[in-house]
C-alpha atoms as a PDB file:
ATOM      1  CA  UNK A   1      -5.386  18.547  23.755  1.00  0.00           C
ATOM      2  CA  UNK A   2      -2.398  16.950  24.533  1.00  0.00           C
ATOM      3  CA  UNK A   3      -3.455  13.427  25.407  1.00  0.00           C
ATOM      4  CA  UNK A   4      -0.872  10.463  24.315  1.00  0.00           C
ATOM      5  CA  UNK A   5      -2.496   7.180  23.376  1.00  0.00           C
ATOM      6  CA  UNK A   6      -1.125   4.116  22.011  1.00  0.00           C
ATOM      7  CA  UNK A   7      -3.522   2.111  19.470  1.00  0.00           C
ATOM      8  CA  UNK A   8      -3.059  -1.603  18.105  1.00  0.00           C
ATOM      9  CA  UNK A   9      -5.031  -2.092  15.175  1.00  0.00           C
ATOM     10  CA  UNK A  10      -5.165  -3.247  11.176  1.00  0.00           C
ATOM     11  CA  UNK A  11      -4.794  -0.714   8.772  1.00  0.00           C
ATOM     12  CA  UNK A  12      -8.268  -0.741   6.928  1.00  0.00           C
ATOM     13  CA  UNK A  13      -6.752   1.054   3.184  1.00  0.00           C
ATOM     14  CA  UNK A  14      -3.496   1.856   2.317  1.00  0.00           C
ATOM     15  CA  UNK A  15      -1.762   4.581   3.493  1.00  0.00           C
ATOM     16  CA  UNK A  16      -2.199   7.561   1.482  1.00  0.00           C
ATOM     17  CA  UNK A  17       0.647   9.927   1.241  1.00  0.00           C
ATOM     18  CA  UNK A  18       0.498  13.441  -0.079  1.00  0.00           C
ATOM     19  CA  UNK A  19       2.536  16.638  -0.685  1.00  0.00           C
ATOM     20  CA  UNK A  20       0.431  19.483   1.251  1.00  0.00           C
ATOM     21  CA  UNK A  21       1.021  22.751  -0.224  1.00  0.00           C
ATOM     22  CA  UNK A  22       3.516  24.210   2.226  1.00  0.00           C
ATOM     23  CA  UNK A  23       5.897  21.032   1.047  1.00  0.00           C
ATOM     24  CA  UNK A  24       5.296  19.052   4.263  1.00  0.00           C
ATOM     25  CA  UNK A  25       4.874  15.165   3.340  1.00  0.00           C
ATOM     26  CA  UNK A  26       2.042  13.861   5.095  1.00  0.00           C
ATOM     27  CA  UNK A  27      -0.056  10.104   5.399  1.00  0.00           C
ATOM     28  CA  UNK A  28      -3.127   9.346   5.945  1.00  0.00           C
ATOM     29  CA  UNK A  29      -4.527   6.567   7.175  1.00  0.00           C
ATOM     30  CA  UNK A  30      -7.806   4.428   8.979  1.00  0.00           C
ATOM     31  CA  UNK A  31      -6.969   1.890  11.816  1.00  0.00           C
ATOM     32  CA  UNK A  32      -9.768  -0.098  13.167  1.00  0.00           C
ATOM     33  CA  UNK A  33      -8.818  -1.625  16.776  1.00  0.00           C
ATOM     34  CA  UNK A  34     -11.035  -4.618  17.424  1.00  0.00           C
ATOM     35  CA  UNK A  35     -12.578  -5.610  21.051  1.00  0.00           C
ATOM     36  CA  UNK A  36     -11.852  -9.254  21.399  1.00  0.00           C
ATOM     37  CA  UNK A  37     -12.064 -11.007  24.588  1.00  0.00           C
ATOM     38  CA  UNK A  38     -12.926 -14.797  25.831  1.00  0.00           C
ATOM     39  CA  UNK A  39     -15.980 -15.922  27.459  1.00  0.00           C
ATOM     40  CA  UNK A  40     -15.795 -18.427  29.604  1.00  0.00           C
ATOM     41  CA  UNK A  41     -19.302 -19.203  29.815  1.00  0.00           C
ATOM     42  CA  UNK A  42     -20.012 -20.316  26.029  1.00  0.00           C
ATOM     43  CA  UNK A  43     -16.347 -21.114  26.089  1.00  0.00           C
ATOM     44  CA  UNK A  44     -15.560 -18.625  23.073  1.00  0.00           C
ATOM     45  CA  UNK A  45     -14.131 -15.909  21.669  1.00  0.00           C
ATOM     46  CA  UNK A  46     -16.294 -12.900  21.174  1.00  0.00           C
ATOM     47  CA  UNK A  47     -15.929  -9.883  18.819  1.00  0.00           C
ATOM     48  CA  UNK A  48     -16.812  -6.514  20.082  1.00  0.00           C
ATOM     49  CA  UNK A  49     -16.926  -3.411  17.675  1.00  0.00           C
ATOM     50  CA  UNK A  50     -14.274  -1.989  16.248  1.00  0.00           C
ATOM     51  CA  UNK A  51     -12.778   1.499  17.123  1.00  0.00           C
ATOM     52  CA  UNK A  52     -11.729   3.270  14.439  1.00  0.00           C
ATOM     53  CA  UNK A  53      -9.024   6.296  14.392  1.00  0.00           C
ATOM     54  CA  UNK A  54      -7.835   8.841  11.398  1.00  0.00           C
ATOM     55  CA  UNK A  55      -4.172   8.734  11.680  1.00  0.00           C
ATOM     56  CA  UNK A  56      -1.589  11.093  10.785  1.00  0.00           C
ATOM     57  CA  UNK A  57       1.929  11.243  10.680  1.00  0.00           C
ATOM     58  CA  UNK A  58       4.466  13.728   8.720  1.00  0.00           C
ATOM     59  CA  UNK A  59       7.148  14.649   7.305  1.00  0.00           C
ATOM     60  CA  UNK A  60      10.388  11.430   7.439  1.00  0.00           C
ATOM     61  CA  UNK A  61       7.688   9.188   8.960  1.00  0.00           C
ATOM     62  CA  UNK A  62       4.623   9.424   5.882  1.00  0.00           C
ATOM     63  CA  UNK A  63       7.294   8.434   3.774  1.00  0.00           C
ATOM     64  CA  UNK A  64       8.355   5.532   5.443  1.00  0.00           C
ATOM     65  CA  UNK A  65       4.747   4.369   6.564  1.00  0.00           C
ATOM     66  CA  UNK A  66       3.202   5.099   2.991  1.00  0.00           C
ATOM     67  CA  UNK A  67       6.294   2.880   1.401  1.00  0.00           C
ATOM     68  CA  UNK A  68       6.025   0.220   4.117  1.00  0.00           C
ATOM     69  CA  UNK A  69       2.266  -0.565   5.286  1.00  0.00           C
ATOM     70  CA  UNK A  70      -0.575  -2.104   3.281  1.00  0.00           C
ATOM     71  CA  UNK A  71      -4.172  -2.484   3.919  1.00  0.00           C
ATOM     72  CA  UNK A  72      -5.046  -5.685   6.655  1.00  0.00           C
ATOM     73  CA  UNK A  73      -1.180  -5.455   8.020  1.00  0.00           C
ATOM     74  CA  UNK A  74      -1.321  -4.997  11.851  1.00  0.00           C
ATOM     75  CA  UNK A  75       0.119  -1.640  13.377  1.00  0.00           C
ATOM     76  CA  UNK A  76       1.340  -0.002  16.571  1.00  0.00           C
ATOM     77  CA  UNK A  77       0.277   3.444  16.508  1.00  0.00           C
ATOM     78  CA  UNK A  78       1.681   6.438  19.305  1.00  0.00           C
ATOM     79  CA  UNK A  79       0.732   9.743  19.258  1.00  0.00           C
ATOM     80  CA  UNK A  80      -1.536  12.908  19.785  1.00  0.00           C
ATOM     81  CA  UNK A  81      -4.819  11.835  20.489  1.00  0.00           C
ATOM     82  CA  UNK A  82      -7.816  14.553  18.979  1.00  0.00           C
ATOM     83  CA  UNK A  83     -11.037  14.332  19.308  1.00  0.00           C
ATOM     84  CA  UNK A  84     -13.276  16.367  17.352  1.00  0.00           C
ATOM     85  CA  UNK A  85     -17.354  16.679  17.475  1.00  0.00           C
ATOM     86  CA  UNK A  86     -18.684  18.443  13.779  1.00  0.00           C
ATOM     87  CA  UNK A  87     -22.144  19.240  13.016  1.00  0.00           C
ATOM     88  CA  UNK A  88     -22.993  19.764   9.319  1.00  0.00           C
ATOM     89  CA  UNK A  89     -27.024  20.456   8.974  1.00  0.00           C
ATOM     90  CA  UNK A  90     -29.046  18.152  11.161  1.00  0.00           C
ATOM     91  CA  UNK A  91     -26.108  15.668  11.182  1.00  0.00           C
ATOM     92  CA  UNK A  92     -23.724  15.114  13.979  1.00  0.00           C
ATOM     93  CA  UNK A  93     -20.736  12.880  14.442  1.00  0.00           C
ATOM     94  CA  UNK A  94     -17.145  12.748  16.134  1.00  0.00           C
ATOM     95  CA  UNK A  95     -13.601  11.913  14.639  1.00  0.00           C
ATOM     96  CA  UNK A  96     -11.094  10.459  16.522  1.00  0.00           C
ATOM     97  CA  UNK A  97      -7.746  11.189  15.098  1.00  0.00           C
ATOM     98  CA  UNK A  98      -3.957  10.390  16.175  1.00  0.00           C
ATOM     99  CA  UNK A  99      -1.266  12.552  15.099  1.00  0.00           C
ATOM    100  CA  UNK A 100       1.578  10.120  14.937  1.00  0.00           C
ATOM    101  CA  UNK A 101       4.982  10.522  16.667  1.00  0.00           C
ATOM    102  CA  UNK A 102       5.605   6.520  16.125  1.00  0.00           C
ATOM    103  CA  UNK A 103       4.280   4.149  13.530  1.00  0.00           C
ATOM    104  CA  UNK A 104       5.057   0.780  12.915  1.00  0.00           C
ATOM    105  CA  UNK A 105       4.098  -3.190  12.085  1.00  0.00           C
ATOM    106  CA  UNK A 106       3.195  -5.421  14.850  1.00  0.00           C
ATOM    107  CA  UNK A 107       5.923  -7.598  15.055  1.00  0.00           C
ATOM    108  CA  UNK A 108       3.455 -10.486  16.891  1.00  0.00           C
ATOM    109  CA  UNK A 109       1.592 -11.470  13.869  1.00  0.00           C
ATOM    110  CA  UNK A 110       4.722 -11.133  11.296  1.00  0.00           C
ATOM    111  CA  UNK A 111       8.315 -10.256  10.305  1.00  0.00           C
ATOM    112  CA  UNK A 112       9.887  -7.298   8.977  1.00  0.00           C
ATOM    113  CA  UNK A 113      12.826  -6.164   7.713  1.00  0.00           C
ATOM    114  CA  UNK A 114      14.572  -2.357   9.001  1.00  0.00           C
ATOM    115  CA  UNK A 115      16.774  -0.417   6.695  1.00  0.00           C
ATOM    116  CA  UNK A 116      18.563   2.778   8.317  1.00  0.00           C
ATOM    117  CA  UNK A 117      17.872   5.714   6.455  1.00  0.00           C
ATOM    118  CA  UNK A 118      21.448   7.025   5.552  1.00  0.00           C
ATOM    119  CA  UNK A 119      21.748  10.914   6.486  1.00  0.00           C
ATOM    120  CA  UNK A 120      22.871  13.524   3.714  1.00  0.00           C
ATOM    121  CA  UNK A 121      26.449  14.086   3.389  1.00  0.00           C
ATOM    122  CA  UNK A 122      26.082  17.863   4.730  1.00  0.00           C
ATOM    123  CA  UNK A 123      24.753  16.828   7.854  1.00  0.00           C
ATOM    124  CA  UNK A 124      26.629  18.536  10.693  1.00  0.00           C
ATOM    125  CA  UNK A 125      30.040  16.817  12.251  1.00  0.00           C
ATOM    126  CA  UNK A 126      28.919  16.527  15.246  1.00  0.00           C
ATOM    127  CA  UNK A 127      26.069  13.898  14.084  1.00  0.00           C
ATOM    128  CA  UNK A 128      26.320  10.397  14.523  1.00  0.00           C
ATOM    129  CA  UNK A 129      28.844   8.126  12.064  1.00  0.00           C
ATOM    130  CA  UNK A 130      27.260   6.665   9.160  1.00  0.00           C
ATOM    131  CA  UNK A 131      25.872   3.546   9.319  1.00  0.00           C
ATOM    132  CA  UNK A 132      25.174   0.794   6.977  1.00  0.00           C
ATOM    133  CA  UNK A 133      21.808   1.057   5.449  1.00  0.00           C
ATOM    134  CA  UNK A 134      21.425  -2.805   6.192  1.00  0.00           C
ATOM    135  CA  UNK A 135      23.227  -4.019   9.149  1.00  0.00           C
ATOM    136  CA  UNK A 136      22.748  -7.573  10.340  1.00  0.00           C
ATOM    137  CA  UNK A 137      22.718  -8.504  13.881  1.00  0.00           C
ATOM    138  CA  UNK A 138      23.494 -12.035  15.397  1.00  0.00           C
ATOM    139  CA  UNK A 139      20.457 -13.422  17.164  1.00  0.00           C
ATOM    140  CA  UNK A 140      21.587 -12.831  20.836  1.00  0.00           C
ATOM    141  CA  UNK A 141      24.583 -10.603  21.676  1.00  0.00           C
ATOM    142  CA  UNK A 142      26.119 -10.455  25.404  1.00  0.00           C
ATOM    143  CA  UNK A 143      24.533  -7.058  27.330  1.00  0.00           C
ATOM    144  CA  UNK A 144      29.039  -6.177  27.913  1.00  0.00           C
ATOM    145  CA  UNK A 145      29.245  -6.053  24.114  1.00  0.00           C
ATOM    146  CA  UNK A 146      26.183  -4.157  23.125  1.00  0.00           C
ATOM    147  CA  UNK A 147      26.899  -0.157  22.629  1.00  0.00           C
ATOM    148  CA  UNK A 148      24.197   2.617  22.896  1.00  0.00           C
ATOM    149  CA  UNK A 149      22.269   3.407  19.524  1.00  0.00           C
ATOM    150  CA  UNK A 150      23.606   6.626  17.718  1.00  0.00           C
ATOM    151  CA  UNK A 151      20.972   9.138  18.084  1.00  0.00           C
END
């Protein structure tokens, strides 16, 4: 399946990152995404129930989510959406999972801070100059003097 879906939620544990055997990093974690809407009537907010997703993400980007997300903080999740029905004995149930190509802190309820990750030294020569690992920005800079992201 190679549905895309884009979940806002709070991370219910903290990621757990692991090594798998073949040497890929890889993170798990649980995102519940809460149903929350205002009722005119009783003039109230009311709380639905929760969806909750398995999410995944490897390699560059389990290392960065396991060393910057904590259970209750509030994430943006893209990627690969699976569903999966199992059947073990007389019970049956479905996981919904995400395979992550983007993971990150909503930046609504909070502030973060963004460090580059530098490259090696034997990258090739044709890759992007090095950047800082910090860089600080001014608050507003003209649209003339901004320059395209090195990617």
């Amino acid at each position: 399946m190679s549905d895309t879906i884009t979940v806002i939620g709070n991370l219910a544990e903290d990621p757990i990152l692991k090594n798998m055997a073949t040497g890929i990093d890889v993170v798990n974690l649980r995102v519940a995404s809460a149903q929350r809407w205002y009722d005119k009537a009783n003039e109230k907010w009311v709380e639905g129930e929760p969806n909750w997703f398995t999410v995944a993400a490897y390699r560059s980007l389990a290392v960065h989510a396991a060393a910057s997300l904590h259970k209750g903080d509030r994430v943006i999740v893209h990627g690969k959406l699976r569903v999966r029905h199992w059947k073990d004995g007389e019970r049956r149930g479905v996981n919904v999972e995400v395979d992550a190509d983007a993971l990150g802190p909503d930046l609504r309820w909070g502030q973060s801070t963004f460090v580059r990750e530098t490259r090696p030294e034997n990258a090739e020569a044709s890759a992007a100059p090095d950047v800082q690992a910090e860089e600080s920005f001014p608050d507003s800079v003209p649209q003339d003097e901004l320059e395209p992201a090195p990617f």
